[in-house]
C-alpha atoms as a PDB file:
ATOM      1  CA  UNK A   1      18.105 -10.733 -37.256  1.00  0.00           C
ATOM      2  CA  UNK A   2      16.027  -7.818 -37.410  1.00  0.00           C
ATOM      3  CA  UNK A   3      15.320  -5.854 -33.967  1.00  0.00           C
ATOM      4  CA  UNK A   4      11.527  -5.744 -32.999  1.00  0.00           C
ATOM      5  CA  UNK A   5      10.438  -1.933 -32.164  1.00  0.00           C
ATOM      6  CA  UNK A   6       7.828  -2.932 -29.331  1.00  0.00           C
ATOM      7  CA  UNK A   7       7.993  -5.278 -26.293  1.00  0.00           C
ATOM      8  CA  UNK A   8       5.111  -5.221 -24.597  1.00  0.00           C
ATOM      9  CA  UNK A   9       5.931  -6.731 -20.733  1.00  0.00           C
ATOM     10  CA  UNK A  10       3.952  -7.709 -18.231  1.00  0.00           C
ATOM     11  CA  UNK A  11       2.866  -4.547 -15.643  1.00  0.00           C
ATOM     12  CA  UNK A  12       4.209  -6.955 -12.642  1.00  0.00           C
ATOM     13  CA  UNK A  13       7.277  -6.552 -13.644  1.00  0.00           C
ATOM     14  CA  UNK A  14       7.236  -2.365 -13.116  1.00  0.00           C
ATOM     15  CA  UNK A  15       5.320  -2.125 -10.291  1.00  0.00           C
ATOM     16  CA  UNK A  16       7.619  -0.438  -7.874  1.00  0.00           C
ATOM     17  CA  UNK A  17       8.448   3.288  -8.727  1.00  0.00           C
ATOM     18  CA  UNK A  18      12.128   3.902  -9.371  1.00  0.00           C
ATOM     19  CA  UNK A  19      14.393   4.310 -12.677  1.00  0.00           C
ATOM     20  CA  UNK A  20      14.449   0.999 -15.067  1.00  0.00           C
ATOM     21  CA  UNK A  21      16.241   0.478 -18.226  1.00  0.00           C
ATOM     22  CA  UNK A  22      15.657  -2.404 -20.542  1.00  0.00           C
ATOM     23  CA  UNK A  23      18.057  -4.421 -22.218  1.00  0.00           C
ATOM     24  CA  UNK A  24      17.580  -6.716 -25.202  1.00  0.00           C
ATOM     25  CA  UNK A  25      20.492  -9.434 -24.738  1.00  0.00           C
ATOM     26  CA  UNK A  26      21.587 -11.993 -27.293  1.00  0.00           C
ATOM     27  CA  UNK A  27      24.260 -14.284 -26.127  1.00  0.00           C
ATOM     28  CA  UNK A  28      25.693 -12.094 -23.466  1.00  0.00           C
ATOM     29  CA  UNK A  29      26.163  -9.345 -25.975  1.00  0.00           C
ATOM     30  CA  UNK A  30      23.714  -6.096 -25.591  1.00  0.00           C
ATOM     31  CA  UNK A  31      21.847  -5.971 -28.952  1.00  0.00           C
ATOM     32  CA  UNK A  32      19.645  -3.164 -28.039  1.00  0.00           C
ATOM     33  CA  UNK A  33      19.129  -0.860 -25.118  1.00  0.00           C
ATOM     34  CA  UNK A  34      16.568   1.396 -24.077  1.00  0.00           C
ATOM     35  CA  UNK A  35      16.708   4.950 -22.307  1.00  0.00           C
ATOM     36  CA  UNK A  36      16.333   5.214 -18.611  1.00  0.00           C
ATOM     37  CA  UNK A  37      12.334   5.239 -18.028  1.00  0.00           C
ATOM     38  CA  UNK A  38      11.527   6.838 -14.524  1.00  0.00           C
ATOM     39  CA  UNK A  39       8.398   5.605 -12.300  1.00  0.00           C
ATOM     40  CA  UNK A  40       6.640   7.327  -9.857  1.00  0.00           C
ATOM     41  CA  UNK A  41       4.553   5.455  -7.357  1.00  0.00           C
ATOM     42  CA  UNK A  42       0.934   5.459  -8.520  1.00  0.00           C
ATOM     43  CA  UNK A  43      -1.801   5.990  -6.046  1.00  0.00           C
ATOM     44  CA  UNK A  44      -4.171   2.911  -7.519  1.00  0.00           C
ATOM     45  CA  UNK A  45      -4.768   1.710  -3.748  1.00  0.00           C
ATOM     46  CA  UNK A  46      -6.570   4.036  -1.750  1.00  0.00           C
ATOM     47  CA  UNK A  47      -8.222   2.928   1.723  1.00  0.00           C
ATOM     48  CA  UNK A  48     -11.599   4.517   2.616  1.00  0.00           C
ATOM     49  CA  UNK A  49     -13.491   4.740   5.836  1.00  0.00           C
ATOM     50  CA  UNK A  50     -16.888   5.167   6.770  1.00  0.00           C
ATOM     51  CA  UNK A  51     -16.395   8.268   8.124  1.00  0.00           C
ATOM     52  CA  UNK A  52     -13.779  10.953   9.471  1.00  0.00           C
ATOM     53  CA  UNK A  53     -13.922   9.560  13.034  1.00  0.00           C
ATOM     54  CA  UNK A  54     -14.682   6.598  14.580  1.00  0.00           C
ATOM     55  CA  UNK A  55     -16.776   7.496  17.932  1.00  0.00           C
ATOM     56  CA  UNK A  56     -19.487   7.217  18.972  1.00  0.00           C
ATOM     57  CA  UNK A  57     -21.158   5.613  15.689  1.00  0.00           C
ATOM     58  CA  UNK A  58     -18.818   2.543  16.328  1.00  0.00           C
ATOM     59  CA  UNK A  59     -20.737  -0.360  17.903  1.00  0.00           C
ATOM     60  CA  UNK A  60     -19.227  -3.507  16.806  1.00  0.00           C
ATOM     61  CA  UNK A  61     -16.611  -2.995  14.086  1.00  0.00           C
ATOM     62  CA  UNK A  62     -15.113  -0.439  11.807  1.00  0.00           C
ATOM     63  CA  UNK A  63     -14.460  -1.648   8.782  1.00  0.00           C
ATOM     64  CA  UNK A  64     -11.795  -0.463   6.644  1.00  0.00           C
ATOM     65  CA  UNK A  65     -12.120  -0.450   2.766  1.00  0.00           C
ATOM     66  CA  UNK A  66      -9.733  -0.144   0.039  1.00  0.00           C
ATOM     67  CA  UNK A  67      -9.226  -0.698  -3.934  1.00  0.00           C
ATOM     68  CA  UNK A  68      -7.181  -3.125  -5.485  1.00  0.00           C
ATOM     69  CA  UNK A  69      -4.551  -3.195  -7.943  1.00  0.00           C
ATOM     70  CA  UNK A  70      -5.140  -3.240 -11.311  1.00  0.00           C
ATOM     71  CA  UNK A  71      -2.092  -5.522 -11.983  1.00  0.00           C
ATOM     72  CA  UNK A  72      -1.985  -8.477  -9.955  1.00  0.00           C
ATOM     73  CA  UNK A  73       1.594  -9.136  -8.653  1.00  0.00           C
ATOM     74  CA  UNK A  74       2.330 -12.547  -7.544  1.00  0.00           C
ATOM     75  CA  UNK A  75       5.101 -12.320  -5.063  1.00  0.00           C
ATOM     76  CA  UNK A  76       3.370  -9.808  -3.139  1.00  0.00           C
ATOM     77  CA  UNK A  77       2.441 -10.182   0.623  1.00  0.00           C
ATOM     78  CA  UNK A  78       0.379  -6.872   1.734  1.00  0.00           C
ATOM     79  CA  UNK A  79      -0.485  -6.068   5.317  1.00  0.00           C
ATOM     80  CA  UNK A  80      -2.500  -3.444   6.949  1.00  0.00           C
ATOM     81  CA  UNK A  81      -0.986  -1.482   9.905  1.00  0.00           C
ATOM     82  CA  UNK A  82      -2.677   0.181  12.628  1.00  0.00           C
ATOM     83  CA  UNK A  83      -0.970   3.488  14.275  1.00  0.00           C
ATOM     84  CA  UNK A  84      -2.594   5.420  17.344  1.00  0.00           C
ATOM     85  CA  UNK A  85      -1.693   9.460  17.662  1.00  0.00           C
ATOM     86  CA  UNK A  86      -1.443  10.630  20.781  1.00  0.00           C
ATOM     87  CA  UNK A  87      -3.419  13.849  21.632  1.00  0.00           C
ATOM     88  CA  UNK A  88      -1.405  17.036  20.553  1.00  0.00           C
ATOM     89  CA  UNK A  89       0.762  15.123  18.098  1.00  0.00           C
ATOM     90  CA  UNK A  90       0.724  15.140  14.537  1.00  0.00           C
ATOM     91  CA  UNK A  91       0.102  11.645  12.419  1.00  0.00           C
ATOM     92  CA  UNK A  92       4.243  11.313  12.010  1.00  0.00           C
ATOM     93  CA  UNK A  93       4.288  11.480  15.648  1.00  0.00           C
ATOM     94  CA  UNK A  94       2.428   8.062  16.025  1.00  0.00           C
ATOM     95  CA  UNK A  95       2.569   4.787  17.928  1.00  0.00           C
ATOM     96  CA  UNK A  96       2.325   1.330  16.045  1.00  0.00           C
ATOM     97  CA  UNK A  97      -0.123  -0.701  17.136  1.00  0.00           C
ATOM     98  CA  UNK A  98      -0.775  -3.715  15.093  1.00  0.00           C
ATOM     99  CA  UNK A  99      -0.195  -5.339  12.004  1.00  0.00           C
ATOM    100  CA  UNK A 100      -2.790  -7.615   9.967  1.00  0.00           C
ATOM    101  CA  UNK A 101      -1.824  -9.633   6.936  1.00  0.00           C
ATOM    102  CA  UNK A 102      -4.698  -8.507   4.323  1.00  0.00           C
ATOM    103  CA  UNK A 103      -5.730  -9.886   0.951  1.00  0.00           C
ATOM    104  CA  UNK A 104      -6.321  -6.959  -1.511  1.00  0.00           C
ATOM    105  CA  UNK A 105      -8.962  -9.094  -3.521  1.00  0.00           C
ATOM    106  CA  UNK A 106     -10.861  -8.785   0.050  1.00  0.00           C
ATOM    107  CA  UNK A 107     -10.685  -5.283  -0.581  1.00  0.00           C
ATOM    108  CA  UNK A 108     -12.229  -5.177   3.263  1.00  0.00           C
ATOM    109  CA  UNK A 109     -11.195  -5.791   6.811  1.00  0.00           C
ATOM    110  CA  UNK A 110     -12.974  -5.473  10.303  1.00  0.00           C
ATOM    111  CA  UNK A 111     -11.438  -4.203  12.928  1.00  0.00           C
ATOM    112  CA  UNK A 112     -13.218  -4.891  16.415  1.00  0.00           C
ATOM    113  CA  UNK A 113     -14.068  -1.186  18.176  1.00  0.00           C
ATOM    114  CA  UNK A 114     -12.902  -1.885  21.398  1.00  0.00           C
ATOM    115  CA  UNK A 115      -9.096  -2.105  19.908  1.00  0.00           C
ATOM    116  CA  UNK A 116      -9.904   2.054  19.695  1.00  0.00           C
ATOM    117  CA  UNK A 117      -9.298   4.000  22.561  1.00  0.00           C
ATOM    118  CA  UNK A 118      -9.913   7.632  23.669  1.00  0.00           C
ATOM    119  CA  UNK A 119      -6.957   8.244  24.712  1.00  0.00           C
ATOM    120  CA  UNK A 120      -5.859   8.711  21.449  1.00  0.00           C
ATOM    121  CA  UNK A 121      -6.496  11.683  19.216  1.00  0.00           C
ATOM    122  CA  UNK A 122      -6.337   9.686  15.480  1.00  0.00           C
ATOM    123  CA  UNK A 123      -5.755   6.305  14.183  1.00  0.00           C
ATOM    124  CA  UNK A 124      -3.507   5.762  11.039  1.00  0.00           C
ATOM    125  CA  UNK A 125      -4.408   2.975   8.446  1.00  0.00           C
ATOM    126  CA  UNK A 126      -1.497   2.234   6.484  1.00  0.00           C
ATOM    127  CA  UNK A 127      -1.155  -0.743   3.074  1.00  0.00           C
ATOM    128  CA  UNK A 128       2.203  -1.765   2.969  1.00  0.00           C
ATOM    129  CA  UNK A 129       3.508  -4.744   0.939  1.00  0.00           C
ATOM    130  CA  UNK A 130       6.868  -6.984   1.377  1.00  0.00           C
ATOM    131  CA  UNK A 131       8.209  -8.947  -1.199  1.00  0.00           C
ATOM    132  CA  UNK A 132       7.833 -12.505  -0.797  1.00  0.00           C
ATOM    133  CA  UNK A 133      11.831 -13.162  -1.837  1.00  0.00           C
ATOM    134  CA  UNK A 134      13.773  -9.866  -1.497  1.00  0.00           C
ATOM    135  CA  UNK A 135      12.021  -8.633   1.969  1.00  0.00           C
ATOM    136  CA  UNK A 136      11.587  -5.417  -0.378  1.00  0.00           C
ATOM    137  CA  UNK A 137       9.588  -2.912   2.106  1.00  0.00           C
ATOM    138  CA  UNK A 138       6.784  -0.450   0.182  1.00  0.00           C
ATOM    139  CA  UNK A 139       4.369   1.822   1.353  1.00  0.00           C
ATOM    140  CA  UNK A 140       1.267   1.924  -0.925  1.00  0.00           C
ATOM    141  CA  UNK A 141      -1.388   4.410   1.537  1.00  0.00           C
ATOM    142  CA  UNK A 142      -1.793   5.425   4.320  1.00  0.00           C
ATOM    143  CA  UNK A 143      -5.264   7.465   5.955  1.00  0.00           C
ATOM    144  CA  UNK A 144      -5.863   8.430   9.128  1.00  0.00           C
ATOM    145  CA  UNK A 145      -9.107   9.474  11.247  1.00  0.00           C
ATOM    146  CA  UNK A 146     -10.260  10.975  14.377  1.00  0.00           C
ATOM    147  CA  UNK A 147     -11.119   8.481  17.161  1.00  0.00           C
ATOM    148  CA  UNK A 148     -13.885  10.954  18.255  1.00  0.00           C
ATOM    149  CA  UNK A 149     -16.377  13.116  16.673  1.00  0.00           C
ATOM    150  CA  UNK A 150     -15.834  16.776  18.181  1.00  0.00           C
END
């Protein structure tokens, strides 16, 4: 049986950065194998934000933006988590807040501005996803802003 040269698989499968190495398999035996292909983690979801602080122009909401993924991947749950920096610390130095469960063909989400306070020098925006059957933890972005305009 002659060995095909391309196999074209589905991006869903290679989403996560890391080293992979594929395996052509014919009754248990190894027929063909190829060499290790390294991932890095692509930046295709970015969030955005209306501006580079959030006071005083925030009345009602802010609402938080991002892009989606170009390859749709099923078993997928992504969430959107909030982190407040205290004034003085940097944005490692931060406090989670709260966590929303966000759909990335929404591509939007509305956060009310009385959940921003002061007190606090930034807030951190951060797209994470879990996988639905391994608990598999990855961060996608993450942008901060001020909470004032100074």
């Amino acid at each position: 049986m002659p060995l095909r040269k391309k196999l074209i698989l589905p991006c869903h499968h290679l989403c996560f950065p890391g080293i992979y190495r594929i395996a052509v398999i014919n009754d248990e035996w190894i027929v063909q194998e190829s060499k290790a292909i390294k991932l890095q983690q692509t930046n295709e979801i970015s969030i955005s934000l209306p501006r580079s602080y959030i006071f005083p122009r925030c009345f009602d909401y802010l609402k938080i933006t991002w892009t989606n993924l170009s390859c749709l991947v099923q078993d997928l749950e992504f969430k959107m988590r909030v982190f407040a920096v205290p004034v003085g610390s940097s944005s490692e130095q931060s406090y989670y807040m709260e966590e929303y469960d966000i759909e990335l063909s929404q591509q939007a989400l509305e956060l009310p501005c009385y959940q921003f306070d002061i007190i606090h020098a930034q807030f951190c925006f951060q797209i994470v996803s879990v996988e639905k059957f391994t608990a598999r933890f990855s961060e996608w972005t993450r942008k901060c802003v001020y909470t004032e305009n100074c």
